[in-house]
C-alpha atoms as a PDB file:
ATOM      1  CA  UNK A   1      85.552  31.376  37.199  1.00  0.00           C
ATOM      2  CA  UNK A   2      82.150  32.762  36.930  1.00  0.00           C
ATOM      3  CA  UNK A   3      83.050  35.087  34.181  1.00  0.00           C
ATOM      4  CA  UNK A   4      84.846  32.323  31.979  1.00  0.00           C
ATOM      5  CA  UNK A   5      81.882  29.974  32.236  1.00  0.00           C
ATOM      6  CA  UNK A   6      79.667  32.848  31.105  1.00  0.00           C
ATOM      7  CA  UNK A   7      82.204  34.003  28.099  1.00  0.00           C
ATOM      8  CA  UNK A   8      82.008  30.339  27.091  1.00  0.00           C
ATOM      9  CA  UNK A   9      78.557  30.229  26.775  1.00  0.00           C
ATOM     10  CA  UNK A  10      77.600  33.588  25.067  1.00  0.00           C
ATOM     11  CA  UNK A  11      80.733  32.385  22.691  1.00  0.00           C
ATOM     12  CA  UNK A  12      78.828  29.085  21.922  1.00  0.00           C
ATOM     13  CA  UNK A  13      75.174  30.925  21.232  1.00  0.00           C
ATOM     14  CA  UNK A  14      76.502  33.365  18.806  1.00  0.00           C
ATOM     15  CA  UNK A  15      77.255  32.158  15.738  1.00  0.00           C
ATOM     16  CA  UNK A  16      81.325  32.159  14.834  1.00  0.00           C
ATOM     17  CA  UNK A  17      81.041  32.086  11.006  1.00  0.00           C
ATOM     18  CA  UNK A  18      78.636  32.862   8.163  1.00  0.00           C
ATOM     19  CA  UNK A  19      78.005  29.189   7.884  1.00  0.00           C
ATOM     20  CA  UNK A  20      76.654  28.691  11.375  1.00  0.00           C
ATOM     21  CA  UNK A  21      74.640  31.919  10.591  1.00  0.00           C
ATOM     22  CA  UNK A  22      72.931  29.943   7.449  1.00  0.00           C
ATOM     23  CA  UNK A  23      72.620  26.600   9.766  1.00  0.00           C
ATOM     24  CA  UNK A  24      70.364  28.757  11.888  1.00  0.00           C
ATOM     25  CA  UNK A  25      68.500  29.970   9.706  1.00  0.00           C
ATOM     26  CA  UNK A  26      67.115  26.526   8.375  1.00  0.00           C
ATOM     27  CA  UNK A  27      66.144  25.747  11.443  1.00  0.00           C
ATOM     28  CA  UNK A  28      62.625  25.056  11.694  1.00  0.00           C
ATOM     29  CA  UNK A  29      60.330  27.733  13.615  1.00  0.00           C
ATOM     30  CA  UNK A  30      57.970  26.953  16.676  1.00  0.00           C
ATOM     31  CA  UNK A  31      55.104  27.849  14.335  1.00  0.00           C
ATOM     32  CA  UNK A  32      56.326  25.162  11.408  1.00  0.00           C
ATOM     33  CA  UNK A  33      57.225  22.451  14.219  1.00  0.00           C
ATOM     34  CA  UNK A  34      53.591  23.120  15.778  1.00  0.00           C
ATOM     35  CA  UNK A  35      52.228  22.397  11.816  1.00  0.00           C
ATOM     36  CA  UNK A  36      54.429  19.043  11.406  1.00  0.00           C
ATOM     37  CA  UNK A  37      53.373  17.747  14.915  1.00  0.00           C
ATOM     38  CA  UNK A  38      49.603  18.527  13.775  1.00  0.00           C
ATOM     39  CA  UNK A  39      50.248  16.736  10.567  1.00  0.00           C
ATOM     40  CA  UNK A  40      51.651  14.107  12.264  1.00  0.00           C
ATOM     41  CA  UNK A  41      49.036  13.372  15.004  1.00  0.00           C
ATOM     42  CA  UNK A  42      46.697  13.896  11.672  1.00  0.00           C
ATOM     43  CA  UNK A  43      48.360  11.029   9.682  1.00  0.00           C
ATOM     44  CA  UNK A  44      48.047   8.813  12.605  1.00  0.00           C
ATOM     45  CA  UNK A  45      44.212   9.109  13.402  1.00  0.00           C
ATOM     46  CA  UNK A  46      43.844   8.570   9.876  1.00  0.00           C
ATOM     47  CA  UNK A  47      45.937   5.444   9.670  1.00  0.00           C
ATOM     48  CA  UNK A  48      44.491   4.245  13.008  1.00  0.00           C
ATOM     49  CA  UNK A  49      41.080   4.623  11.542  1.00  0.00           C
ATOM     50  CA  UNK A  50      41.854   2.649   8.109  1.00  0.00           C
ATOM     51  CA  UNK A  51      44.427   0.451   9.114  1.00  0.00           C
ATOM     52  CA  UNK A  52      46.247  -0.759   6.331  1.00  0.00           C
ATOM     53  CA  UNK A  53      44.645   1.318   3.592  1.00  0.00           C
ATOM     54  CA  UNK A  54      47.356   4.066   3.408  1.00  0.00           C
ATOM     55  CA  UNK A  55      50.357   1.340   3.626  1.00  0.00           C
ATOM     56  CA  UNK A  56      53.873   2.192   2.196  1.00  0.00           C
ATOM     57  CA  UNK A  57      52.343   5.659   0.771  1.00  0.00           C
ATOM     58  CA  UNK A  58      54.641   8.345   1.005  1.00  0.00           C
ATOM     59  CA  UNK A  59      53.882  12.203   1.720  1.00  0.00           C
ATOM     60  CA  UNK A  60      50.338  13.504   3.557  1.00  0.00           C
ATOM     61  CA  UNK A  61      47.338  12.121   2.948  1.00  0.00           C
ATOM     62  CA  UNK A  62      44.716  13.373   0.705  1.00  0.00           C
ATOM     63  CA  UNK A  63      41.735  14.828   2.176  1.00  0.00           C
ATOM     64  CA  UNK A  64      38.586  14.012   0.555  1.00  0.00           C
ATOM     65  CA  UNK A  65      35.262  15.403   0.702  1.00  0.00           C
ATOM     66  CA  UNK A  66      32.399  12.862   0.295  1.00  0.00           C
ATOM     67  CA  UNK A  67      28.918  14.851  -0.833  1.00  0.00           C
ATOM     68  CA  UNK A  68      25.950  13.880   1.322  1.00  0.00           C
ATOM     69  CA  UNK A  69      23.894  11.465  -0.338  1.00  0.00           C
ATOM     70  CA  UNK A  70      20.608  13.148   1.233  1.00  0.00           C
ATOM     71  CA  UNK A  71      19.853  14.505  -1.624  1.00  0.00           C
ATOM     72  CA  UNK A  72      20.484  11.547  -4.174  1.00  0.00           C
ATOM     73  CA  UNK A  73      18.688   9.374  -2.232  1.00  0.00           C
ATOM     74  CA  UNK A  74      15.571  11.310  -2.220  1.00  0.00           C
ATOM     75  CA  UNK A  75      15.870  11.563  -5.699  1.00  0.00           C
ATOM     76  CA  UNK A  76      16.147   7.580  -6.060  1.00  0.00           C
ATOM     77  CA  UNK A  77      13.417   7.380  -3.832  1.00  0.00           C
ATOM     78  CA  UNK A  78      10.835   9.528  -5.963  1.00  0.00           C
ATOM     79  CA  UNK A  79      12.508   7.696  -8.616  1.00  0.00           C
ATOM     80  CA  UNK A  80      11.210   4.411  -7.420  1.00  0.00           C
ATOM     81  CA  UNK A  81       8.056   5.278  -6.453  1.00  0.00           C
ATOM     82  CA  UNK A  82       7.053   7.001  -9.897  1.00  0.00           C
ATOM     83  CA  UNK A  83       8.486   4.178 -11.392  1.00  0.00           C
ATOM     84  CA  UNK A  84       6.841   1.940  -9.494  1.00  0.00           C
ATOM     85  CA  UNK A  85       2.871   3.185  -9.432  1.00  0.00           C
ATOM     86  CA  UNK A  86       3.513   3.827 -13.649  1.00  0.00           C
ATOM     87  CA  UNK A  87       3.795   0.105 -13.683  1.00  0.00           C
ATOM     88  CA  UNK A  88       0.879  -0.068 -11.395  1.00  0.00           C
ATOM     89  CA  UNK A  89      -1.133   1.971 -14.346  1.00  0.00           C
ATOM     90  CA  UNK A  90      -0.112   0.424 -17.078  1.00  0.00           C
ATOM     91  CA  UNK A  91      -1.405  -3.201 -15.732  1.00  0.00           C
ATOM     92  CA  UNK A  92      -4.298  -1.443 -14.853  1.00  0.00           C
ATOM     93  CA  UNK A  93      -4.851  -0.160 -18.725  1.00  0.00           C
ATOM     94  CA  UNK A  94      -4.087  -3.682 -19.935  1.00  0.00           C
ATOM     95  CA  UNK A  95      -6.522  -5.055 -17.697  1.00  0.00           C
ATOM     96  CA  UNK A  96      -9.079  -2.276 -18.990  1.00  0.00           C
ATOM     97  CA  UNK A  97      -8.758  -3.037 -22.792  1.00  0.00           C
ATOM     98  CA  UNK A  98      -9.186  -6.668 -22.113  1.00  0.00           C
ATOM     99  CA  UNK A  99     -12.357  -5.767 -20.765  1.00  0.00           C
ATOM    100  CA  UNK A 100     -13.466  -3.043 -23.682  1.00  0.00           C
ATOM    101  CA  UNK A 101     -12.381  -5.648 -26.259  1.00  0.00           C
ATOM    102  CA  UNK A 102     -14.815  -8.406 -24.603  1.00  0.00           C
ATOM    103  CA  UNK A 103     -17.631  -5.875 -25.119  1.00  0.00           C
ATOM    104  CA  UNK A 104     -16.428  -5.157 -28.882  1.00  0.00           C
ATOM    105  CA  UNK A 105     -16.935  -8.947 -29.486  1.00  0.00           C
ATOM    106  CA  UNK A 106     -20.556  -9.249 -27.492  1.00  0.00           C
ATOM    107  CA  UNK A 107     -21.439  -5.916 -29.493  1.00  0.00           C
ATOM    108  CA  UNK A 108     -21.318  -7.465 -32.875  1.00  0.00           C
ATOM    109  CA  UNK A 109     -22.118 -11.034 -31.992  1.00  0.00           C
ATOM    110  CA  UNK A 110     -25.263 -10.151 -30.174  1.00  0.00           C
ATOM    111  CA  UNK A 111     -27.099  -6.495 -29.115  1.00  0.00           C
ATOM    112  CA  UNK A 112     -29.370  -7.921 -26.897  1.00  0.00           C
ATOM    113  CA  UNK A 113     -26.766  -7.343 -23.932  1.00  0.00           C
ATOM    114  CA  UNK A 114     -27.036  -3.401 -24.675  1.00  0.00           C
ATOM    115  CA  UNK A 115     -30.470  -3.628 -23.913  1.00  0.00           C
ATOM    116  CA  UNK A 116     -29.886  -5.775 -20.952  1.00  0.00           C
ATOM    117  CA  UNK A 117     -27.378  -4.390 -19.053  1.00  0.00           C
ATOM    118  CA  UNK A 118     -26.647  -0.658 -20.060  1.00  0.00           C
ATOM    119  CA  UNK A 119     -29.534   0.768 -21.636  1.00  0.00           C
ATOM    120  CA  UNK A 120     -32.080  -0.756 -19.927  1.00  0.00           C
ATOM    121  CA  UNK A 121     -34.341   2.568 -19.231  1.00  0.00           C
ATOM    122  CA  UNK A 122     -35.579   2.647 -23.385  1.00  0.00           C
ATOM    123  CA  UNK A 123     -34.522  -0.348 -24.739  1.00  0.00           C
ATOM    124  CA  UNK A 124     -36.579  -0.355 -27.682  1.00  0.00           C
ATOM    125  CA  UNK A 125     -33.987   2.232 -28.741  1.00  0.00           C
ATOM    126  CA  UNK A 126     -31.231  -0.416 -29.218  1.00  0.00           C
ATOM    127  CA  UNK A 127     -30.556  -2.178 -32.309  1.00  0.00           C
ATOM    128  CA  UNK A 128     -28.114  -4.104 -34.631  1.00  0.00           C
ATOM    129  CA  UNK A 129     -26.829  -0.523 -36.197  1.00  0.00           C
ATOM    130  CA  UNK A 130     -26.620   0.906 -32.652  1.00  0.00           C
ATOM    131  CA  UNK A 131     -24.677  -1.801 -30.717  1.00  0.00           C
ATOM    132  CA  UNK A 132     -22.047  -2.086 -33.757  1.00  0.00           C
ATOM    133  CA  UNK A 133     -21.598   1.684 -33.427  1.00  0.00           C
ATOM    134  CA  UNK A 134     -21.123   1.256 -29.775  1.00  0.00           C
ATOM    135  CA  UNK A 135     -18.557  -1.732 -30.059  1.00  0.00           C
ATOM    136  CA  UNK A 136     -16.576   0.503 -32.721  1.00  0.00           C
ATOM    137  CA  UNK A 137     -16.325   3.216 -30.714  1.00  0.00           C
ATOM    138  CA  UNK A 138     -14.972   0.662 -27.741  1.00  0.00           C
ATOM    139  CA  UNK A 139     -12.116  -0.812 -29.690  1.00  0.00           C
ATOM    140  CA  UNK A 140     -11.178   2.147 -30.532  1.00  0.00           C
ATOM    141  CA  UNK A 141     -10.855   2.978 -27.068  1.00  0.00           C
ATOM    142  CA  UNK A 142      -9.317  -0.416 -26.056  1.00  0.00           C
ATOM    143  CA  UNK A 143      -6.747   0.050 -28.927  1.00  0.00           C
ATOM    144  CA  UNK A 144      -5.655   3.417 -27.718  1.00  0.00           C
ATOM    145  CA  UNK A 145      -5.512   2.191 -23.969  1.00  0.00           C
ATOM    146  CA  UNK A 146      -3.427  -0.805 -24.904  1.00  0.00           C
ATOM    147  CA  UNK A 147      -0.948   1.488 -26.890  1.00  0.00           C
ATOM    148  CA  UNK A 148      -0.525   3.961 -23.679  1.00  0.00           C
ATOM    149  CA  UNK A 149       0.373   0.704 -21.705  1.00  0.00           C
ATOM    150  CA  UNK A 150       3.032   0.050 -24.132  1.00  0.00           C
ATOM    151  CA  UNK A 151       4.698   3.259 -24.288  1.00  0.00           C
ATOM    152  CA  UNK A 152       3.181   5.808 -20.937  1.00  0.00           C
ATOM    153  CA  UNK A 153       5.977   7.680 -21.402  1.00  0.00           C
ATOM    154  CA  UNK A 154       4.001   9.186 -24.366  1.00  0.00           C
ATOM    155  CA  UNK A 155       2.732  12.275 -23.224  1.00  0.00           C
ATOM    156  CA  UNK A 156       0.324  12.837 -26.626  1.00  0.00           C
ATOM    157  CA  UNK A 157      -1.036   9.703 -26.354  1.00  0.00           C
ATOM    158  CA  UNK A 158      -1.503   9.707 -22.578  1.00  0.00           C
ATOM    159  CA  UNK A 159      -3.643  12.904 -23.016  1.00  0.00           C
ATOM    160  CA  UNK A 160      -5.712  11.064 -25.702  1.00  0.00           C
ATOM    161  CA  UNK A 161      -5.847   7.965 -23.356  1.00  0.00           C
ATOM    162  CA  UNK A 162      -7.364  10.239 -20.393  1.00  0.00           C
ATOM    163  CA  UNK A 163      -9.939  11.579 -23.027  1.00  0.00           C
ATOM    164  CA  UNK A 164     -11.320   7.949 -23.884  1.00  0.00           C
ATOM    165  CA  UNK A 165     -12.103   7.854 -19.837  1.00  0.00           C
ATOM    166  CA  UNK A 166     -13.605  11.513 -19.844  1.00  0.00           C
ATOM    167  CA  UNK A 167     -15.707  10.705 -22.667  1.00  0.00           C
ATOM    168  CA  UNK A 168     -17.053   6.975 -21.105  1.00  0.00           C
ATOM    169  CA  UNK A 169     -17.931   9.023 -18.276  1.00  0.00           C
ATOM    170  CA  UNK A 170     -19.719  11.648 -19.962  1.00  0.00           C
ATOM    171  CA  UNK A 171     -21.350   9.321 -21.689  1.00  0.00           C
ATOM    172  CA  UNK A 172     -22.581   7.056 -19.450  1.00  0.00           C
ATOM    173  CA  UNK A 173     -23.675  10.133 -16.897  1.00  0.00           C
ATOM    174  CA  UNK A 174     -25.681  11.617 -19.923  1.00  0.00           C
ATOM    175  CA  UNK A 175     -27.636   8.491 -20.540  1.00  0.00           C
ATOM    176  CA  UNK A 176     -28.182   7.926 -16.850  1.00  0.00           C
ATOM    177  CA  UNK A 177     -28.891  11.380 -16.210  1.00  0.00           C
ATOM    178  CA  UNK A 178     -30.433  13.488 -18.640  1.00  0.00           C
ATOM    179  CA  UNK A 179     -31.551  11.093 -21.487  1.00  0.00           C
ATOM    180  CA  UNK A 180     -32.812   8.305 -19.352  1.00  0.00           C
ATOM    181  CA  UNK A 181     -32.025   5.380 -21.414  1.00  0.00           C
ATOM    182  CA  UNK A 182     -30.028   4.088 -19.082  1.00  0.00           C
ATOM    183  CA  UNK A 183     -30.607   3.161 -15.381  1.00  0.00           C
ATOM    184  CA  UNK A 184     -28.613   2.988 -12.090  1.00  0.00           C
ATOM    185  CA  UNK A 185     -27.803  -0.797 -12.522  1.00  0.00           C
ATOM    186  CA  UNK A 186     -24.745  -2.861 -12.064  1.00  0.00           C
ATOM    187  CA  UNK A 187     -24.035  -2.690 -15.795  1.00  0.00           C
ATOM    188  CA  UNK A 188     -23.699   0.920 -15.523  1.00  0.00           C
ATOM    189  CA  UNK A 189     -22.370   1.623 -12.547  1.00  0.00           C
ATOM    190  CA  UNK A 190     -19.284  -0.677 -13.242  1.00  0.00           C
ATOM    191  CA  UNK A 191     -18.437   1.313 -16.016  1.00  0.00           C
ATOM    192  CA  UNK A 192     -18.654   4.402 -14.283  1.00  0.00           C
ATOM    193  CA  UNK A 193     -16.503   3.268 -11.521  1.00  0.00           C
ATOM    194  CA  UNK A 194     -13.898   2.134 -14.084  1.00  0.00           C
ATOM    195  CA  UNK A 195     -13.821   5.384 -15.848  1.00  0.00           C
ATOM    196  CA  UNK A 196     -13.829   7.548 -12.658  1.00  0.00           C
ATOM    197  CA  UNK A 197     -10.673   5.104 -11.306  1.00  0.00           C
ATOM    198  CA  UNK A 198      -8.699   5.536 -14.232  1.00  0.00           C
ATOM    199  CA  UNK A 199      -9.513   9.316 -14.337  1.00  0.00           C
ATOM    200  CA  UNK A 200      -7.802   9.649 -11.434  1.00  0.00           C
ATOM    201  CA  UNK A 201      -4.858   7.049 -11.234  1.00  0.00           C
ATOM    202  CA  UNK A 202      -3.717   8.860 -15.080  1.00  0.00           C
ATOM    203  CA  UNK A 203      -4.093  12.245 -13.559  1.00  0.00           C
ATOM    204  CA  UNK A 204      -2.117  11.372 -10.562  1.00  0.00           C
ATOM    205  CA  UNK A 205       0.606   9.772 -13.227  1.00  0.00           C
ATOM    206  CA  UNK A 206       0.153  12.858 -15.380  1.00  0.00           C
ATOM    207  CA  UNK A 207       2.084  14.491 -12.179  1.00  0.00           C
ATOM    208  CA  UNK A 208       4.558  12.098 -12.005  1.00  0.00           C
ATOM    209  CA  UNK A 209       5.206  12.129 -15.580  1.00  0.00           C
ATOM    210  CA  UNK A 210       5.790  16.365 -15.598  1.00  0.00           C
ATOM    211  CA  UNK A 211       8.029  15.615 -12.575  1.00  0.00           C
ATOM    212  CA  UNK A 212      10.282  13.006 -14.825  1.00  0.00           C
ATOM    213  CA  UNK A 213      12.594  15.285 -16.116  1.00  0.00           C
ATOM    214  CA  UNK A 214      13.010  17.213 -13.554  1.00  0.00           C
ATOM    215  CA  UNK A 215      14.050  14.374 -11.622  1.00  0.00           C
ATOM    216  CA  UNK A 216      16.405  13.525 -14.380  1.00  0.00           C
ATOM    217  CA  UNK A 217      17.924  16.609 -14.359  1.00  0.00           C
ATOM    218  CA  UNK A 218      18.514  17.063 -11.034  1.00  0.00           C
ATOM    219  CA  UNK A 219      20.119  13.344 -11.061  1.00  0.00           C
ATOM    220  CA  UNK A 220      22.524  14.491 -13.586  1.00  0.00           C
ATOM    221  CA  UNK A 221      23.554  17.486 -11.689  1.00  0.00           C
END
């Protein structure tokens, strides 16, 4: 009885015809079951975690990669903040020629404020000649100023603009200093202070301004 049983069973293992043969053969291997159950378990998670995104879609699910936005948002942040303090200078310029362009209209109404207020250490130097000279020489400088506030992006005529502030100050230490027409008063000192301010807030923007298309470039790549 033993033996029969046996017989049966090693007769219904081995294949009987070349067609059971091929039916075995498209039988799935451990290894390719393990990889469907893994996909499987995979699709799940990822419907559980979006539910209803993936619904009705047919086949696995796309894996995408999302890029870390570190880096862009650095970028954006620089981006802001250059953005941001060139604003900050270019009221600042405004504000400045508004000023120069008061003194261009005091210079040729009357000189006596030369005398008054800036050179006050030889004022019998001053005159009419003198103080239209100087009030040329500051609408040029408010003109060029006003200009850079329009268009900062202008690296030429930023350069010029930071001159017009190195010369003031050069020329309002020289009087102070060496040729003693002038004296440490508030009309001197205010000008000095303005000039040494802007010196530094264009330099600073100078920096940001190099670092512009780098930024950009970065941005697009």
């Amino acid at each position: 009885m033993r033996v029969l049983v046996l017989q049966g069973l090693a007769l219904s293992a081995t294949p009987s015809s070349p067609q059971s043969q091929a039916d075995l053969q498209m039988l799935p291997s451990r290894r390719t079951r393990r990889l469907c159950r893994n996909d499987s378990v995979w699709r799940a998670r990822k419907l559980t975690a979006a539910p209803g995104l993936l619904e009705g879609s047919v086949g696995r699910l796309p894996r995408t990669r999302s890029k870390p936005p570190h880096r862009a948002n650095t970028f954006s942040d620089v981006g802001v903040t250059m953005s941001r303090f060139l604003n900050v200078l270019r009221s600042w310029l405004v504000m400045v020629s508004i000023i120069a362009m008061g003194n261009t209209l005091q210079s040729f109404r009357d000189h006596s404020f030369l005398y008054e207020k800036l050179y006050t250490g030889k004022p019998n130097l001053v005159n009419g000649l003198q103080a239209r000279t100087f009030g040329i020489w500051t609408l040029l400088s408010s003109v060029i100023r006003c200009l850079c506030a329009i268009d900062i992006h202008n690296k030429t005529l930023y350069h010029i603009t930071l001159w017009t502030f190195f010369l003031a100050l050069g020329h309002f230490l020289s009087e102070l200093l060496v040729f003693g027409t002038a004296a440490p008063t508030i009309g001197v000192l205010a000008p000095l202070m303005v000039a040494s301010f802007s010196i530094l807030g264009m330099l600073v923007g100078l920096r940001y301004l190099e670092a512009e298309p780098v930024s950009r470039q970065k941005k697009r790549n």
